[in-house]
C-alpha atoms as a PDB file:
ATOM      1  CA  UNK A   1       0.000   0.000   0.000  1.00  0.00           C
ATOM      2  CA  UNK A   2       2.670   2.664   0.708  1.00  0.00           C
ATOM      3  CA  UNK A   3       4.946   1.097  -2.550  1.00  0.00           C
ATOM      4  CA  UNK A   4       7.962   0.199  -0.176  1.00  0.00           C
ATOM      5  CA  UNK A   5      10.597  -1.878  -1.845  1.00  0.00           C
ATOM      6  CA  UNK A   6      12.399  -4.267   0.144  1.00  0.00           C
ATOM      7  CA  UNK A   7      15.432  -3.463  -0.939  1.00  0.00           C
ATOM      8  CA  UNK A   8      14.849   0.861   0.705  1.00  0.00           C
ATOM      9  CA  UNK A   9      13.499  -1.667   3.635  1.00  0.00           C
ATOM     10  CA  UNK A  10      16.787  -3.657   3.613  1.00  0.00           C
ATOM     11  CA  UNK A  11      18.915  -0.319   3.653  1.00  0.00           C
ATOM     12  CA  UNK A  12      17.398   1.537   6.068  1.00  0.00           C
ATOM     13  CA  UNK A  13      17.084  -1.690   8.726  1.00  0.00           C
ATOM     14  CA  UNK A  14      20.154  -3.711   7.826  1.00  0.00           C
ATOM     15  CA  UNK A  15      18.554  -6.769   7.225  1.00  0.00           C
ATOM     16  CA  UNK A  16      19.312  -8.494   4.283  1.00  0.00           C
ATOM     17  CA  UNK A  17      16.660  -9.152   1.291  1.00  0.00           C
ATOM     18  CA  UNK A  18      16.591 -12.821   1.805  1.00  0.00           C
ATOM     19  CA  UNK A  19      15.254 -12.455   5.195  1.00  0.00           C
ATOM     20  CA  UNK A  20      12.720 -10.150   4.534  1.00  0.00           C
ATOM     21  CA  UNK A  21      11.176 -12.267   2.083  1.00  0.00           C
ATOM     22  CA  UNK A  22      10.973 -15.176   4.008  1.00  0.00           C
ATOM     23  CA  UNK A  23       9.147 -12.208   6.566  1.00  0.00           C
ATOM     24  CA  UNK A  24       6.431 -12.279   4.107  1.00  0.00           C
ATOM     25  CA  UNK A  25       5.959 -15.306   3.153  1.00  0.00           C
ATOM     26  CA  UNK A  26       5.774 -16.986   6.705  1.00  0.00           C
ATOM     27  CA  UNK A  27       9.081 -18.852   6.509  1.00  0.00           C
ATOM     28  CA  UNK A  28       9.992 -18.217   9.590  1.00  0.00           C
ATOM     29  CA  UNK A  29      12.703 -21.279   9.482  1.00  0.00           C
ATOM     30  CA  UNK A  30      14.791 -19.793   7.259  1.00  0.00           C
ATOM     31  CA  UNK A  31      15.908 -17.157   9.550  1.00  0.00           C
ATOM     32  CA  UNK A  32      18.903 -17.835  12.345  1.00  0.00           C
ATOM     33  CA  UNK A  33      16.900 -18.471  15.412  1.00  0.00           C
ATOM     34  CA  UNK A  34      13.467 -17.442  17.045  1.00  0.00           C
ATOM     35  CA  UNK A  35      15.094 -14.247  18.430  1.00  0.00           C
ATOM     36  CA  UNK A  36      16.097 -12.888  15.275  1.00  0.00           C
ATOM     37  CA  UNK A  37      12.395 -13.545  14.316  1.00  0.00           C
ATOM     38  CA  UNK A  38      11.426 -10.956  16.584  1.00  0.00           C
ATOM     39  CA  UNK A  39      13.415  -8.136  15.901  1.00  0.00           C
ATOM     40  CA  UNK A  40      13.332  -8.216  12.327  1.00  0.00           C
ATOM     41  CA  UNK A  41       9.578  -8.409  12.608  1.00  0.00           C
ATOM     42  CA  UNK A  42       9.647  -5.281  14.934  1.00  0.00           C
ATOM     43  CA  UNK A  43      11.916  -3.353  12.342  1.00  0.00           C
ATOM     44  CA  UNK A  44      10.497  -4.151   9.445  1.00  0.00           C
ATOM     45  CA  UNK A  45       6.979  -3.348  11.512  1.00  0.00           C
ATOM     46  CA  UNK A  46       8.205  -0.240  12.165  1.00  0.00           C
ATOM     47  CA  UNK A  47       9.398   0.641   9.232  1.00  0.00           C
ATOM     48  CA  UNK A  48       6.529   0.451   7.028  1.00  0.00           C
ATOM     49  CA  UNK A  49       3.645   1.902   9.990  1.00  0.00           C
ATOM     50  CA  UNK A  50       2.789  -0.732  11.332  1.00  0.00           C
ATOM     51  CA  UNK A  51       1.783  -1.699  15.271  1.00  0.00           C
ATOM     52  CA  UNK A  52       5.244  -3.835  15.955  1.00  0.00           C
ATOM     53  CA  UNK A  53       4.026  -5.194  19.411  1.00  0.00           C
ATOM     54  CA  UNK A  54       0.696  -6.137  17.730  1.00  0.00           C
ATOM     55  CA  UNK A  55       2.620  -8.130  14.755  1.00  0.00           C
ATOM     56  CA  UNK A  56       5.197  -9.651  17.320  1.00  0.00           C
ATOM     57  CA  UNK A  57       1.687 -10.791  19.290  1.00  0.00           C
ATOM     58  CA  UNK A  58       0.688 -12.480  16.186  1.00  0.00           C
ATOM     59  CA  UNK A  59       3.498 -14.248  15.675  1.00  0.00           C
ATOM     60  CA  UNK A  60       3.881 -15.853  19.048  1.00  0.00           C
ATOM     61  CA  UNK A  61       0.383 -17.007  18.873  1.00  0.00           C
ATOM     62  CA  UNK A  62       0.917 -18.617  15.039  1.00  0.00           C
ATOM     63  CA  UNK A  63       3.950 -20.581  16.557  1.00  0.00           C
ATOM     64  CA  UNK A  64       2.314 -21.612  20.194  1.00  0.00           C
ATOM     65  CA  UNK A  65      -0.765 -23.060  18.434  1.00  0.00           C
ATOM     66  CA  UNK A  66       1.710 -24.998  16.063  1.00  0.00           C
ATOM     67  CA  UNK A  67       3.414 -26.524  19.152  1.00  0.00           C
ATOM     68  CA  UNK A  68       0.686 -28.959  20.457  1.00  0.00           C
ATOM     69  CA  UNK A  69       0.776 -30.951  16.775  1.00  0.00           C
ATOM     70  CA  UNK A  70       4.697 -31.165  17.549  1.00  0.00           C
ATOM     71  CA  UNK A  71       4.232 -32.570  21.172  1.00  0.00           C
ATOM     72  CA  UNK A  72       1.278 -34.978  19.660  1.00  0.00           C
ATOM     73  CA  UNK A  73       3.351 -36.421  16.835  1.00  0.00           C
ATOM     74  CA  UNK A  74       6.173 -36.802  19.661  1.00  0.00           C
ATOM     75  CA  UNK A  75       3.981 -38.777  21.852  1.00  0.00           C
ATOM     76  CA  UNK A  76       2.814 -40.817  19.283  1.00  0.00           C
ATOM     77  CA  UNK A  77       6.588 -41.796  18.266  1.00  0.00           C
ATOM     78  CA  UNK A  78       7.417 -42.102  21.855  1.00  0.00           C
ATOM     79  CA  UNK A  79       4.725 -44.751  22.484  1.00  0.00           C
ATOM     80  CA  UNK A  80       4.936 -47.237  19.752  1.00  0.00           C
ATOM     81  CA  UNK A  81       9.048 -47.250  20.957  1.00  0.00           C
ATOM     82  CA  UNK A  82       8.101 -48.366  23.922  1.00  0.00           C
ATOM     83  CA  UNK A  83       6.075 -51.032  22.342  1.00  0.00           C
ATOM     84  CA  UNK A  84       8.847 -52.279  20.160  1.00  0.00           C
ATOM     85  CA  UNK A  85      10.535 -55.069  21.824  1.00  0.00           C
ATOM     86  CA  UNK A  86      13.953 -54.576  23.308  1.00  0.00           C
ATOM     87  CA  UNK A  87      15.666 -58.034  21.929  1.00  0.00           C
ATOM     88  CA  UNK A  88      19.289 -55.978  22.746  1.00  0.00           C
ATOM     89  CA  UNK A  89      18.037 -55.265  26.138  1.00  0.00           C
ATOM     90  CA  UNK A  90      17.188 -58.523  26.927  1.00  0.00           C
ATOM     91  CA  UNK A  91      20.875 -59.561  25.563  1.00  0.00           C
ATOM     92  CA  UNK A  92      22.401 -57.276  27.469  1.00  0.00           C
ATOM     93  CA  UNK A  93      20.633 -58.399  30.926  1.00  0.00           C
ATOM     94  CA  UNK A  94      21.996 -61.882  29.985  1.00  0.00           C
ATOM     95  CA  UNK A  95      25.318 -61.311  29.502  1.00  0.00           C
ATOM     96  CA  UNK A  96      25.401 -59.592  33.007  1.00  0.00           C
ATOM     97  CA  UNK A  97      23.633 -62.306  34.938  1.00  0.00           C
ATOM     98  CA  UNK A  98      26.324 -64.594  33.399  1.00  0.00           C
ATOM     99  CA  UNK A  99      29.080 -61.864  34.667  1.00  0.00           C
ATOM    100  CA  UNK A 100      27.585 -61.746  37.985  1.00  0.00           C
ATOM    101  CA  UNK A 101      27.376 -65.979  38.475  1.00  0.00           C
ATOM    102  CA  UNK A 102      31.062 -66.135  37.421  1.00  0.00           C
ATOM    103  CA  UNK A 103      32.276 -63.393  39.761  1.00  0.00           C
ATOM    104  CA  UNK A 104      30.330 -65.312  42.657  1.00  0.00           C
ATOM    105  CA  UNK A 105      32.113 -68.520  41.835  1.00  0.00           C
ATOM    106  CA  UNK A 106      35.235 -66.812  41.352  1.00  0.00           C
ATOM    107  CA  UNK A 107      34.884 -65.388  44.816  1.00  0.00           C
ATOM    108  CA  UNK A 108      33.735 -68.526  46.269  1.00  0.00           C
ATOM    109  CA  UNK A 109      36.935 -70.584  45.295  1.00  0.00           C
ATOM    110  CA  UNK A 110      38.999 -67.832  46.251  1.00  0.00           C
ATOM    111  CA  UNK A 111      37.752 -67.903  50.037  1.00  0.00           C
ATOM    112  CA  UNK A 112      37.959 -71.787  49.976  1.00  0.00           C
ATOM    113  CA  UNK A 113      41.618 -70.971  49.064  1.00  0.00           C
ATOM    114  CA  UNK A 114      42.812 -68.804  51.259  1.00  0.00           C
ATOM    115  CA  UNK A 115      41.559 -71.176  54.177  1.00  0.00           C
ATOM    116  CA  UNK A 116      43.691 -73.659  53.429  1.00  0.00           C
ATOM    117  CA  UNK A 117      46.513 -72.096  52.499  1.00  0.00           C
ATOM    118  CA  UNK A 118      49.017 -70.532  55.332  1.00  0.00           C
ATOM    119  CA  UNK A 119      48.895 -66.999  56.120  1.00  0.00           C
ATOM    120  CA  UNK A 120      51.541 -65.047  53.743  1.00  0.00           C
ATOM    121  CA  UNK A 121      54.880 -63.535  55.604  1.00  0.00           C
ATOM    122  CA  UNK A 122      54.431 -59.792  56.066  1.00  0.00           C
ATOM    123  CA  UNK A 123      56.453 -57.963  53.216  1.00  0.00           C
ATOM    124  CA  UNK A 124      58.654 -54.978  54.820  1.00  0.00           C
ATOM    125  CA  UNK A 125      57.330 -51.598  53.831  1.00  0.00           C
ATOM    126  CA  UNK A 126      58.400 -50.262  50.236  1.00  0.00           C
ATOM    127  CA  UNK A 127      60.408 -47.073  50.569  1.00  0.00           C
ATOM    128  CA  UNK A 128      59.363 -44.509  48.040  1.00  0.00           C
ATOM    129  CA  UNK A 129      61.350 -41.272  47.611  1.00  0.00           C
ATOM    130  CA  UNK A 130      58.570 -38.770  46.160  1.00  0.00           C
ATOM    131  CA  UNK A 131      60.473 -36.233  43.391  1.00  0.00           C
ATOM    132  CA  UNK A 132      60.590 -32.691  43.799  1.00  0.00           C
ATOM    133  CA  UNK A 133      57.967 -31.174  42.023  1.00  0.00           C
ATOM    134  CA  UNK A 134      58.949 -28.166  39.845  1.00  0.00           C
ATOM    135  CA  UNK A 135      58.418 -24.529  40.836  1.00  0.00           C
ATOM    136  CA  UNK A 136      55.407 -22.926  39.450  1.00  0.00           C
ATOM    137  CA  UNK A 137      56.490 -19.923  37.333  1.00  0.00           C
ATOM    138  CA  UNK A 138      53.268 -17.369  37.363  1.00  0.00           C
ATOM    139  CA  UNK A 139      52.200 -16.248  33.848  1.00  0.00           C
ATOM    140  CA  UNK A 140      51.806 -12.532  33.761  1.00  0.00           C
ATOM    141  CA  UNK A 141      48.260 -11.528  33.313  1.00  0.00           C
ATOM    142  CA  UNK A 142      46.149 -10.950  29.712  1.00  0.00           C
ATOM    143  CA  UNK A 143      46.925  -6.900  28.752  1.00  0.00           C
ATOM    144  CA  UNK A 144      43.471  -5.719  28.967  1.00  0.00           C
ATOM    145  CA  UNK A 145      42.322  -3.563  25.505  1.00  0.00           C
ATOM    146  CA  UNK A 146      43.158   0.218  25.750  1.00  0.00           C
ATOM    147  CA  UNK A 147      39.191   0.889  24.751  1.00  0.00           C
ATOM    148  CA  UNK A 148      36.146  -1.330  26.421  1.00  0.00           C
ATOM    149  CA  UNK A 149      32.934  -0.305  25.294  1.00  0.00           C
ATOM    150  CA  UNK A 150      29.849  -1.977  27.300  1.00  0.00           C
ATOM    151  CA  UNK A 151      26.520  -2.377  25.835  1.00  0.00           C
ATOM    152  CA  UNK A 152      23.180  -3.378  27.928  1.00  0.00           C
ATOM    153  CA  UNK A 153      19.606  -4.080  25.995  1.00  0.00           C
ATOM    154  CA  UNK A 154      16.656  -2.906  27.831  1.00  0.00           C
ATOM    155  CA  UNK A 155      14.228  -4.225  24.415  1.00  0.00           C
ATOM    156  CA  UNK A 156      15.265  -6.054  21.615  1.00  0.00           C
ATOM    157  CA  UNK A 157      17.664  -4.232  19.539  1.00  0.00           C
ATOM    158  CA  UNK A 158      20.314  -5.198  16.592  1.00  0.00           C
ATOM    159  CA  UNK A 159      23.646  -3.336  17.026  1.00  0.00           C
ATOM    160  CA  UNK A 160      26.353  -3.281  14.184  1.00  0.00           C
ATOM    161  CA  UNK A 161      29.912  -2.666  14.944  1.00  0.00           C
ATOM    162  CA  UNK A 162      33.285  -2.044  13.058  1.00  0.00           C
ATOM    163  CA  UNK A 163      36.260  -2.645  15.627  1.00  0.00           C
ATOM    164  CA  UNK A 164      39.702  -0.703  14.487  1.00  0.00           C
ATOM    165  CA  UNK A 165      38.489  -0.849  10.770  1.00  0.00           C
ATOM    166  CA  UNK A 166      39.015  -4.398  10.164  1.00  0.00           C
ATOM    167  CA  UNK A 167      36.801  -6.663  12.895  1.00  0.00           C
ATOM    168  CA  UNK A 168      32.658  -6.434  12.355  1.00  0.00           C
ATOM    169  CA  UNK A 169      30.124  -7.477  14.570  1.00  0.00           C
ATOM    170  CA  UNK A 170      26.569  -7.859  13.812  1.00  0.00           C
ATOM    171  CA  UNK A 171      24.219  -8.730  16.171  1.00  0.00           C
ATOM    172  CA  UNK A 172      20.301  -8.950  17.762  1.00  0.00           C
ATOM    173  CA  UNK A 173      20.137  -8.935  21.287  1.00  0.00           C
ATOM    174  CA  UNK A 174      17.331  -9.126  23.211  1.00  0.00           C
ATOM    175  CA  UNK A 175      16.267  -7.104  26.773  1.00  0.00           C
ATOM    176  CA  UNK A 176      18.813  -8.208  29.428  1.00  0.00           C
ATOM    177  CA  UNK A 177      21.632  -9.014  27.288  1.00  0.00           C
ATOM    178  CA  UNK A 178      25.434  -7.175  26.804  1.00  0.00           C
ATOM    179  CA  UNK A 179      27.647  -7.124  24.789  1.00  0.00           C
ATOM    180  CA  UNK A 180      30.979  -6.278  25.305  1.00  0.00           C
ATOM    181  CA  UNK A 181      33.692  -4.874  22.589  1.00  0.00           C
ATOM    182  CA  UNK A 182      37.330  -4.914  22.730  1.00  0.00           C
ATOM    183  CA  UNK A 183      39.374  -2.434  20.848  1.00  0.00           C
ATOM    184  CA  UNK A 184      42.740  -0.251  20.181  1.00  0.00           C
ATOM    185  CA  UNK A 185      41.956   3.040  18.996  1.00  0.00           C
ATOM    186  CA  UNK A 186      38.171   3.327  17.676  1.00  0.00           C
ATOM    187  CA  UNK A 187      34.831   1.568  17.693  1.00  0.00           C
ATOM    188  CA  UNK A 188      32.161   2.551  14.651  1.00  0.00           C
ATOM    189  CA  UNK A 189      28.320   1.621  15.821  1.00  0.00           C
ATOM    190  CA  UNK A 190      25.390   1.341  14.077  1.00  0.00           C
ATOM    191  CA  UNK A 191      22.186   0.925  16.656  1.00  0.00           C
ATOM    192  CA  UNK A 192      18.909   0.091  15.718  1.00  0.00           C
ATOM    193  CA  UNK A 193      17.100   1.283  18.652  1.00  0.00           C
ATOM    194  CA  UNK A 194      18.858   3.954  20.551  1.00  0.00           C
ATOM    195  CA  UNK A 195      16.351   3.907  23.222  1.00  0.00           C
ATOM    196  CA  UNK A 196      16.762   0.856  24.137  1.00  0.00           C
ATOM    197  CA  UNK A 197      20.623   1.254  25.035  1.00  0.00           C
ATOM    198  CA  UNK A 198      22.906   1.994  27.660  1.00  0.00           C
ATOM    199  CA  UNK A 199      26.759   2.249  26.883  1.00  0.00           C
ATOM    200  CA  UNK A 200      29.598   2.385  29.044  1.00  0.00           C
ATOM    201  CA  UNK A 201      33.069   3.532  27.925  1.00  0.00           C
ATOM    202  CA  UNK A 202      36.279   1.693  30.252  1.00  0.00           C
ATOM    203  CA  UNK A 203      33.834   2.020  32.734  1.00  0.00           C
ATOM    204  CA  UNK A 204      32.435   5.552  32.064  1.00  0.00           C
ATOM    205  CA  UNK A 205      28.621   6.316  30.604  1.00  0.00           C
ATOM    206  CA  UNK A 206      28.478   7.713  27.069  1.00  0.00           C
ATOM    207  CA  UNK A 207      25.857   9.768  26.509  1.00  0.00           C
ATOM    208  CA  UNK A 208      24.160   9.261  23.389  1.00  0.00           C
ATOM    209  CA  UNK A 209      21.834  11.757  20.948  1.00  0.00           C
ATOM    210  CA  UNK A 210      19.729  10.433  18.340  1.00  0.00           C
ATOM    211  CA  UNK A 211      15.697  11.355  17.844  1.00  0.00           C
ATOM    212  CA  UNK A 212      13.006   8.734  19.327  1.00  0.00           C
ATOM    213  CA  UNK A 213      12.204   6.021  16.695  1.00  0.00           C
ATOM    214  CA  UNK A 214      15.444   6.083  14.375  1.00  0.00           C
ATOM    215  CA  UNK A 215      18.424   4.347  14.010  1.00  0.00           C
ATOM    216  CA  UNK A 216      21.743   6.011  15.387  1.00  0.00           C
ATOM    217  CA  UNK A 217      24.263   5.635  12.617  1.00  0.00           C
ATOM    218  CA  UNK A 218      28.089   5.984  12.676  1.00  0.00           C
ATOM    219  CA  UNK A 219      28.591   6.721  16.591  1.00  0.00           C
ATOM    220  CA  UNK A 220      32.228   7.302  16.872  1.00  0.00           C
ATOM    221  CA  UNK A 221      33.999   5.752  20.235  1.00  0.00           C
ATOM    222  CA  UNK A 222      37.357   7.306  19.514  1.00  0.00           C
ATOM    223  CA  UNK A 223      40.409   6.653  22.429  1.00  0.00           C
ATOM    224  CA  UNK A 224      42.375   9.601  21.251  1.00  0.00           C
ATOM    225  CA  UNK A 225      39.600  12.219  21.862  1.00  0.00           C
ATOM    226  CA  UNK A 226      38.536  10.341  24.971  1.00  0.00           C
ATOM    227  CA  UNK A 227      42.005  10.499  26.268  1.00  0.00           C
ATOM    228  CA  UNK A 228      41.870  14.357  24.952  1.00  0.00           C
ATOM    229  CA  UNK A 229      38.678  15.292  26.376  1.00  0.00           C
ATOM    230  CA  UNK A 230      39.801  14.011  29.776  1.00  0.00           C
ATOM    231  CA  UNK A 231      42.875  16.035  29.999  1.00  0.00           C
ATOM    232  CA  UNK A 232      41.032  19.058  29.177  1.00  0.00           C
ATOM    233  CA  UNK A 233      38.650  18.636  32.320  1.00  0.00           C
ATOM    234  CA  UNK A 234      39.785  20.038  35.606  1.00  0.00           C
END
């Protein structure tokens, strides 16, 4: 209705083409995992003005009335196993009554033995000179990454991140979750849902600025101008 292509859909909320068609045409397995489910229906929900707690609602409800078929067809399978003879089993349970006999009459002869036999002469006690174990050299601890950058998820929320210009992370995470990034001079971020963010720099909030309902691209975490800005304060 509002002539949205998917791919102005797949620029503007990072996720890729293939996975918003299988969005719309209910193929919900194709995608990585359940969670990923639910924030690319809340994006793409967004996106084009729709309610996204209202199509998140339907989705849930489409996959808990699938579930009872699953558990059915499970009990089904589970019963006619336990119908199914167990010929191994009933090997098996042989085999260790004939174990058990032979240990008994093992046992049995051994007693008889040892009755009729003398008692043995004590054996003097075996000296054993115990080595010198070697001394423990301490390793010196991991060097911890000039630049830490903390992230915690109060909703769900997909977070893209270029580490030093070379390592990329691209994730969903889901309310409750962190995620914590490593680096040597600069982190790039790309966040989905600013709102639903808190970030912590080696220990220190960052404030962040971006308007209500848009994604915050190309936040800058820079060590140079933290280190700078620090020096300048009194």
């Amino acid at each position: 209705m509002r002539e949205i292509s998917l791919r102005e859909i797949a620029d503007v909320t990072k996720i890729s083409i293939r996975y918003l068609e299988a969005l719309e045409q209910d193929r919900f397995d194709v995608l990585p995992a359940p969670v990923f489910a639910h924030g690319f229906l809340r994006e793409y929900a967004r996106y084009v003005g729709l309610d996204a707690d209202e199509v998140v609602n339907s989705y849930l409800t489409a996959q808990k009335e699938a579930e009872p078929e699953e558990e059915a067809d499970l009990a089904v399978v589970r019963r006619r196993d336990k119908k199914r003879p167990t010929g191994a089993l009933l090997a098996l349970v042989a085999v260790v009554l004939l174990a058990a006999v032979a240990a008994l009459a093992y046992f049995a002869e051994s007693f008889r033995s040892q009755d009729r036999s003398e008692p043995p002469p004590i054996a003097a006690p075996i000296t054993q000179t115990v080595p010198r174990s070697a001394p423990v050299v301490e390793e010196d601890p991991e060097e911890l990454a000039p630049l830490l950058v903390t992230i915690d998820f109060s909703e769900d929320c997909w977070v893209e991140a270029t580490i030093d210009g070379e390592g990329q992370v691209n994730e969903l995470h889901v309310p409750g979750e962190s995620l914590r990034i490593e680096a040597r001079e600069r982190v790039l971020l790309t966040i989905g849902n600013p709102e639903a963010v808190r970030i912590e720099v080696n220990g220190q909030p960052f404030p962040l600025s971006a308007p209500a309902g848009q994604v915050l691209r190309d936040l800058e975490i820079d060590l140079a101008t933290l280190q700078a800005s620090d020096q300048t304060q009194p």
